[in-house]
N, C-alpha and C. Protein backbone atom coordinates (compact mmCIF):
# COMPACT_ATOMS: atom_id res chain seq x y z
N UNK A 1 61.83 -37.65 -39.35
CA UNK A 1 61.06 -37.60 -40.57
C UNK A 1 61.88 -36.91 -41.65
N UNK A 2 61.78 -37.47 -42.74
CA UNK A 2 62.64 -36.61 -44.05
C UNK A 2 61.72 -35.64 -44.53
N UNK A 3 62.51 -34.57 -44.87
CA UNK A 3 62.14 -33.32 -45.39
C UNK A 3 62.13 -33.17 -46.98
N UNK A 4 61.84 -32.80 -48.19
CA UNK A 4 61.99 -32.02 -49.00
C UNK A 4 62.85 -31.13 -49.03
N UNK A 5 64.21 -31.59 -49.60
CA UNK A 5 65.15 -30.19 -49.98
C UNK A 5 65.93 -30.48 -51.27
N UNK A 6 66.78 -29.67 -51.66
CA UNK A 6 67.91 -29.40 -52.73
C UNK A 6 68.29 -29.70 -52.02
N UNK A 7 69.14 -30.84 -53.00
CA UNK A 7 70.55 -31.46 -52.42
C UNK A 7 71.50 -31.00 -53.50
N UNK A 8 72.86 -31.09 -53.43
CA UNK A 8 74.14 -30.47 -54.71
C UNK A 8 74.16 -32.07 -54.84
N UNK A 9 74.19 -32.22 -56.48
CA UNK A 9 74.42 -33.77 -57.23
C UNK A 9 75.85 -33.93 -57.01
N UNK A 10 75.73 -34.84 -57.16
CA UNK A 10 77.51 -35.44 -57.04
C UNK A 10 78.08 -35.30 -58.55
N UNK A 11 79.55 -35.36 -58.14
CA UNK A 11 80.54 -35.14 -59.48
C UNK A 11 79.99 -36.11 -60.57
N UNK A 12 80.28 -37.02 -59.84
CA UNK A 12 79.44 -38.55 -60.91
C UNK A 12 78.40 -38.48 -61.58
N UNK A 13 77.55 -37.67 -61.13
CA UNK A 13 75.97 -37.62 -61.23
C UNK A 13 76.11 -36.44 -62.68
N UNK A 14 76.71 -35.27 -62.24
CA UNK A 14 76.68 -34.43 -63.09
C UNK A 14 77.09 -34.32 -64.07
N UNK A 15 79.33 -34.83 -64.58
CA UNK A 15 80.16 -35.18 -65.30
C UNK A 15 80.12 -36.30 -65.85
N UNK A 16 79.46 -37.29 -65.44
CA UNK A 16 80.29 -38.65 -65.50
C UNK A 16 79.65 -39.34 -66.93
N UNK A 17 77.80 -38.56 -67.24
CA UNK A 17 77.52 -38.85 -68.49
C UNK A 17 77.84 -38.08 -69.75
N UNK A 18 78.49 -36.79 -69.31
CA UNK A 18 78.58 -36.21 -70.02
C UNK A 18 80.48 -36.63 -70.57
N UNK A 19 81.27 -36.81 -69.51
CA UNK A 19 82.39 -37.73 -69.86
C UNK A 19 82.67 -38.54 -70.90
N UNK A 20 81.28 -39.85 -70.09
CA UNK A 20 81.62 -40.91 -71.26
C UNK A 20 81.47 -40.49 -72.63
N UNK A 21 80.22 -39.95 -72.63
CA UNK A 21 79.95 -40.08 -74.00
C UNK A 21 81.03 -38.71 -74.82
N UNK A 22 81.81 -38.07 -74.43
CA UNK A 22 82.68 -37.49 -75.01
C UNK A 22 83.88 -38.12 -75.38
N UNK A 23 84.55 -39.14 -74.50
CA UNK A 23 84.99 -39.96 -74.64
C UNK A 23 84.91 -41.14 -75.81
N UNK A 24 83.66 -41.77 -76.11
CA UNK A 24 82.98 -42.55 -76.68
C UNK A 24 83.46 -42.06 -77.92
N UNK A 25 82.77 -40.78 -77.72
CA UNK A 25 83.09 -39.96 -79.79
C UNK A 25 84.66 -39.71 -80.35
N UNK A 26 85.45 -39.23 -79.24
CA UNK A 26 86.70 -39.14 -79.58
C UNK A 26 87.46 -40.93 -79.74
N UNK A 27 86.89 -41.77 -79.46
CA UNK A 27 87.55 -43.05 -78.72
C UNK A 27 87.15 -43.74 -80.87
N UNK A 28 85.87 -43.67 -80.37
CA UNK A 28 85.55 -43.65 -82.62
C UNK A 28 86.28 -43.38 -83.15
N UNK A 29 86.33 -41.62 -83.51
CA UNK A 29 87.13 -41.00 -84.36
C UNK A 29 88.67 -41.69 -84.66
N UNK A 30 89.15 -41.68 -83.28
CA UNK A 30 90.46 -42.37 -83.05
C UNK A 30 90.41 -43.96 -83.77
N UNK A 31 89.86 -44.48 -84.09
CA UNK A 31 89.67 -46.17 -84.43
C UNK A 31 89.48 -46.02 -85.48
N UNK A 32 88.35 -44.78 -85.99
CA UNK A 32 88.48 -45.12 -87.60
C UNK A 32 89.59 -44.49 -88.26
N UNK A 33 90.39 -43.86 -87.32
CA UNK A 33 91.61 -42.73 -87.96
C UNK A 33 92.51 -43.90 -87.91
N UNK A 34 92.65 -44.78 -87.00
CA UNK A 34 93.79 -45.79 -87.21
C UNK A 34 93.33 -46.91 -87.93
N UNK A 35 92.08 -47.31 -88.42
CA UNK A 35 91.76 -48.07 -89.48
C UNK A 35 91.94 -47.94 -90.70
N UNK A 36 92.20 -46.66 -91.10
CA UNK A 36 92.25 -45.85 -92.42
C UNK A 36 93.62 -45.81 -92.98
N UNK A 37 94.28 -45.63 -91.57
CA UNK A 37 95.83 -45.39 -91.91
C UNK A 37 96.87 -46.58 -91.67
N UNK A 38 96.04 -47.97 -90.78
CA UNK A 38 97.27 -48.57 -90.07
C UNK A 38 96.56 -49.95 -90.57
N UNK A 39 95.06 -50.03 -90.88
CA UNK A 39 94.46 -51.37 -90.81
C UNK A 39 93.75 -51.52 -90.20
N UNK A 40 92.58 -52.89 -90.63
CA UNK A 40 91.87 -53.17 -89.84
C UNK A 40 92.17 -53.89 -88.35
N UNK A 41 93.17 -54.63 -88.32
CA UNK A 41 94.04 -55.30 -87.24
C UNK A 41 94.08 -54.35 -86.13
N UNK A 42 94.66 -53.46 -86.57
CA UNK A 42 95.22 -52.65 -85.85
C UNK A 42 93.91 -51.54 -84.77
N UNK A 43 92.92 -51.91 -85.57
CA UNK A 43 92.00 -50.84 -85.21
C UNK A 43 90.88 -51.82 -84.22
N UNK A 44 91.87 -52.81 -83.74
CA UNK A 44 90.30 -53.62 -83.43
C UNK A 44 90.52 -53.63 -81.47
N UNK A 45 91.60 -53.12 -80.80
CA UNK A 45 91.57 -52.55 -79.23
C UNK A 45 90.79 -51.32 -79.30
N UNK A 46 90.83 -50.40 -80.22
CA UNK A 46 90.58 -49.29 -80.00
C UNK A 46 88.73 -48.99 -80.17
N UNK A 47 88.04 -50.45 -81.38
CA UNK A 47 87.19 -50.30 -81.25
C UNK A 47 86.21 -51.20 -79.90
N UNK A 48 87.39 -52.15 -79.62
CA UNK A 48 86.84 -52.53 -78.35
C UNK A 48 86.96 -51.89 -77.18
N UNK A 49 87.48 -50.64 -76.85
CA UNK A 49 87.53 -49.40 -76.00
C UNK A 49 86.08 -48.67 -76.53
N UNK A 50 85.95 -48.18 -77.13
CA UNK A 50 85.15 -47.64 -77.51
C UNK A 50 83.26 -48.43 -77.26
N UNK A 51 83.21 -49.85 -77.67
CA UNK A 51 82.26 -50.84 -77.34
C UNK A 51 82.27 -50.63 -75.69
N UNK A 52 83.30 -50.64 -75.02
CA UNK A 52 82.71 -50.61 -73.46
C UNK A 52 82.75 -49.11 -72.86
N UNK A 53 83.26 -48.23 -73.56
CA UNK A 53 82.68 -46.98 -73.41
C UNK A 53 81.38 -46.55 -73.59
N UNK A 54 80.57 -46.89 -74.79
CA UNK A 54 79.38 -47.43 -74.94
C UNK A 54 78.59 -47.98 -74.02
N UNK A 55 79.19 -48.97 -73.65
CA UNK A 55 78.34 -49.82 -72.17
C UNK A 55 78.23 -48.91 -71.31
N UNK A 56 79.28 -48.09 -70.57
CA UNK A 56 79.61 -47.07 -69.19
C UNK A 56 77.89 -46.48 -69.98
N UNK A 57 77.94 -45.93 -70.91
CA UNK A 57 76.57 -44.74 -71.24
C UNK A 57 75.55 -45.19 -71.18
N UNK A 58 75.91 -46.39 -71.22
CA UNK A 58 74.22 -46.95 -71.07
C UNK A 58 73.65 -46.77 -69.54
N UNK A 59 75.02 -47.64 -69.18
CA UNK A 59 74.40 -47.98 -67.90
C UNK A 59 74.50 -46.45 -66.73
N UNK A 60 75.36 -45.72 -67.51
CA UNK A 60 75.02 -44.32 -66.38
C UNK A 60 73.70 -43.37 -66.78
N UNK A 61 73.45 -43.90 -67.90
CA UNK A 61 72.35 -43.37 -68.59
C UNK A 61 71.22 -43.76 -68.06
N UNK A 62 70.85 -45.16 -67.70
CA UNK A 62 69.89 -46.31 -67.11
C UNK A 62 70.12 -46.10 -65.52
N UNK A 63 71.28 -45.93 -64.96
CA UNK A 63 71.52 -45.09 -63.10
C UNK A 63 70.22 -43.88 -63.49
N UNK A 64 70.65 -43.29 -64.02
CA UNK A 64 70.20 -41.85 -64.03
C UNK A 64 68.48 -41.82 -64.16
N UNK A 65 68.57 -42.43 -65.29
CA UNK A 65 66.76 -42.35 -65.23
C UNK A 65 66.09 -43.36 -64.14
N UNK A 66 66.68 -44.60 -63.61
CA UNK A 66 65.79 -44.68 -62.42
C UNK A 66 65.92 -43.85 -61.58
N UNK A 67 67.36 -43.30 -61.21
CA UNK A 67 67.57 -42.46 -59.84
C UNK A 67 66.07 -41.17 -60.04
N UNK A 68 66.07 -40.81 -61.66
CA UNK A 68 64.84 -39.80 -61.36
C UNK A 68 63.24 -39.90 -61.28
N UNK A 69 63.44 -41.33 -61.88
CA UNK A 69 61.74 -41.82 -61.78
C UNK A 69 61.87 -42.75 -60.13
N UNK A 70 62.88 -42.76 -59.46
CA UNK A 70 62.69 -43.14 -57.87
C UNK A 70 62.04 -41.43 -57.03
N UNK A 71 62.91 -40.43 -57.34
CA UNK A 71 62.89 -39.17 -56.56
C UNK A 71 61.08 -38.57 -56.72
N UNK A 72 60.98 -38.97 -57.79
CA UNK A 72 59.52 -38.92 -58.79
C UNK A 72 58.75 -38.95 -57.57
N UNK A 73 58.45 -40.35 -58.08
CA UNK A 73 57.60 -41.35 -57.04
C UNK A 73 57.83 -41.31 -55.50
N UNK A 74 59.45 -41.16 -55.07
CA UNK A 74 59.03 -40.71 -53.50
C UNK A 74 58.36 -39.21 -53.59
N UNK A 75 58.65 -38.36 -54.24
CA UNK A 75 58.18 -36.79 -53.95
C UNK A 75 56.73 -36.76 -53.56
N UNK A 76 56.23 -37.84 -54.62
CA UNK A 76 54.73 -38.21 -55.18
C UNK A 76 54.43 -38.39 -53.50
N UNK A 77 54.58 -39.96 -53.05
CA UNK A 77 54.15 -40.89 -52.12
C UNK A 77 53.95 -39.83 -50.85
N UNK A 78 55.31 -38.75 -50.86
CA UNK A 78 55.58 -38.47 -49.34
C UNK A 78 54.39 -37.47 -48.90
N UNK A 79 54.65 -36.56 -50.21
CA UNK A 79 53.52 -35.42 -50.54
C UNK A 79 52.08 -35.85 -49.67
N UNK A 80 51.55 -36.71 -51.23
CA UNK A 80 50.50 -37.31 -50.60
C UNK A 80 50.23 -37.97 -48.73
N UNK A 81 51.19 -38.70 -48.28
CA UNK A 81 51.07 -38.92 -47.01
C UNK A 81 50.99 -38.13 -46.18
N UNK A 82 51.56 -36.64 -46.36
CA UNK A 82 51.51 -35.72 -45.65
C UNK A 82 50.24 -35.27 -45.05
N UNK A 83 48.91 -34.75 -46.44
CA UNK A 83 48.46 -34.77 -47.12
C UNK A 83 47.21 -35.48 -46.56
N UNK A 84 47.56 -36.93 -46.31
CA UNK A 84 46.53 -37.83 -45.43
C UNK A 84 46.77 -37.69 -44.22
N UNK A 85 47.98 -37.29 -43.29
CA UNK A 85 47.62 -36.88 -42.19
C UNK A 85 47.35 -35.71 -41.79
N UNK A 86 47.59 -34.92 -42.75
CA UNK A 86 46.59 -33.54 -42.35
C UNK A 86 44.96 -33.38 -42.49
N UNK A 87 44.53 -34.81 -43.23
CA UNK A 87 43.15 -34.66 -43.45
C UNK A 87 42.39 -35.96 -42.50
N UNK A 88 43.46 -36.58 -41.95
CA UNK A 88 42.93 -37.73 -41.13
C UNK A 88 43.72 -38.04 -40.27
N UNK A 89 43.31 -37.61 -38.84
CA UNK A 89 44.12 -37.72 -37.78
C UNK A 89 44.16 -38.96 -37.36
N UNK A 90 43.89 -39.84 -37.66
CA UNK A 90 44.16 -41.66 -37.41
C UNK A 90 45.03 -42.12 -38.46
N UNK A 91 45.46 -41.13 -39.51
CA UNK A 91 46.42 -41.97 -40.45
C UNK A 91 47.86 -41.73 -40.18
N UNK A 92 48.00 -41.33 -38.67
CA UNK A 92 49.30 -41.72 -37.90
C UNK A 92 50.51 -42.83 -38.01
N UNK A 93 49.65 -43.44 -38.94
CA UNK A 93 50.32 -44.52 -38.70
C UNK A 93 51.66 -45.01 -39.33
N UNK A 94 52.91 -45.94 -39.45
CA UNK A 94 53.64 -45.45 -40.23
C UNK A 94 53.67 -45.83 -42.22
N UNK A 95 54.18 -45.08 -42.42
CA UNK A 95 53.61 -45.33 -43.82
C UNK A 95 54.17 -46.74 -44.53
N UNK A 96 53.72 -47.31 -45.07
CA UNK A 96 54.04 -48.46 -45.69
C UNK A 96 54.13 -48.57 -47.53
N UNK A 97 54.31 -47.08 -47.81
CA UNK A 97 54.49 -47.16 -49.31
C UNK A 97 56.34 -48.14 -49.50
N UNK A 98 56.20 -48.47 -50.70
CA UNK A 98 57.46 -49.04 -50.75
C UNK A 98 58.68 -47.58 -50.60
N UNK A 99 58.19 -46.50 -51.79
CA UNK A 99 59.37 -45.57 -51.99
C UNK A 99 59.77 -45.20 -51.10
N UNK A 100 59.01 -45.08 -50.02
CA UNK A 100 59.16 -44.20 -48.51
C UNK A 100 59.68 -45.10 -47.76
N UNK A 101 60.11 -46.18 -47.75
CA UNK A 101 60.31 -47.11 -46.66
C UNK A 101 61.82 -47.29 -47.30
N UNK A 102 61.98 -47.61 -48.91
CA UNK A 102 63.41 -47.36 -48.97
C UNK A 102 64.36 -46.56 -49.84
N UNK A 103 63.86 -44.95 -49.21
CA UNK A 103 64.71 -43.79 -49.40
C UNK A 103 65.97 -44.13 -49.09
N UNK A 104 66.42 -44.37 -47.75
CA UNK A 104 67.50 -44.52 -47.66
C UNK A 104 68.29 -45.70 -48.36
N UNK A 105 67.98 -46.67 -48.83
CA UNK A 105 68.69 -47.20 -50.04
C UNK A 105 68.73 -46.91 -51.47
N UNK A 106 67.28 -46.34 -52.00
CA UNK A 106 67.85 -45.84 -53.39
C UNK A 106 67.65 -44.42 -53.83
N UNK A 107 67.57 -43.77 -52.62
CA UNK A 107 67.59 -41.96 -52.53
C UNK A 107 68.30 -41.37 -53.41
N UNK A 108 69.94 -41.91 -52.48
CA UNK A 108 71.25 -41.11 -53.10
C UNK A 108 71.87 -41.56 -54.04
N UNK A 109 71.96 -40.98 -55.05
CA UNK A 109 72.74 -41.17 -56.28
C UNK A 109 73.59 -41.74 -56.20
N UNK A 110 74.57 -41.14 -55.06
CA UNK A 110 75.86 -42.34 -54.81
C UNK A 110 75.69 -43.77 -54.53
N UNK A 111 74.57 -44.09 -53.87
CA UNK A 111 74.62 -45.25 -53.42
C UNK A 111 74.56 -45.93 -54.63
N UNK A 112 73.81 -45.52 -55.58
CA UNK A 112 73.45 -46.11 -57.12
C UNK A 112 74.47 -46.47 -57.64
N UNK A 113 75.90 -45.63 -57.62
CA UNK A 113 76.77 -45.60 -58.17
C UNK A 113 77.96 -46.81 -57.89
């Protein structure tokens, strides 16, 4: 049976949004500094670096908030089941919520990743 604990987030989990989007701002700055000085030509890799740096934030941004509205909802489900078998000794049975059935696929952050 799974327990309730603190787990330590992964590097990814912790750095990796705070990365991009530092990245993102310096990756700008840099494009409009070489647009200003070199051309528009010239400035158009750097703003397409920057466009899929953009993307990385979204989508670690969009990891992140399901990974916490999943942890949510299992905390919720497990709680409660507990909960029903302490108040009903026939609800032995095994649980059939979705979140609880697949922790082990979208639990860990890494796997998300």
């Amino acid at each position: 049976h799974q327990t309730l604990f603190v787990q330590k987030r992964s590097l990814v989990t912790v750095y990796g949004l705070n990365l991009a989007l530092l990245l993102t701002g310096i990756g700008y700055e840099l494009a409009s500094s070489i647009r200003v000085h070199l051309g528009q030509r010239a400035a158009a890799v750097p703003y397409f670096i920057v466009c899929l740096l953009v993307h990385c934030v979204y989508c670690l941004y969009n990891s992140k908030l399901c990974h916490i509205y999943f942890r949510r909802r299992w905390t919720y489900y497990t709680l409660q089941s507990e909960w029903e078998k302490l108040l009903d000794s026939e609800s032995q049975k095994k649980d059939k919520n979705w979140f609880i059935h697949n922790n082990h696929r979208y639990g860990s952050p890494t796997q998300n990743f």
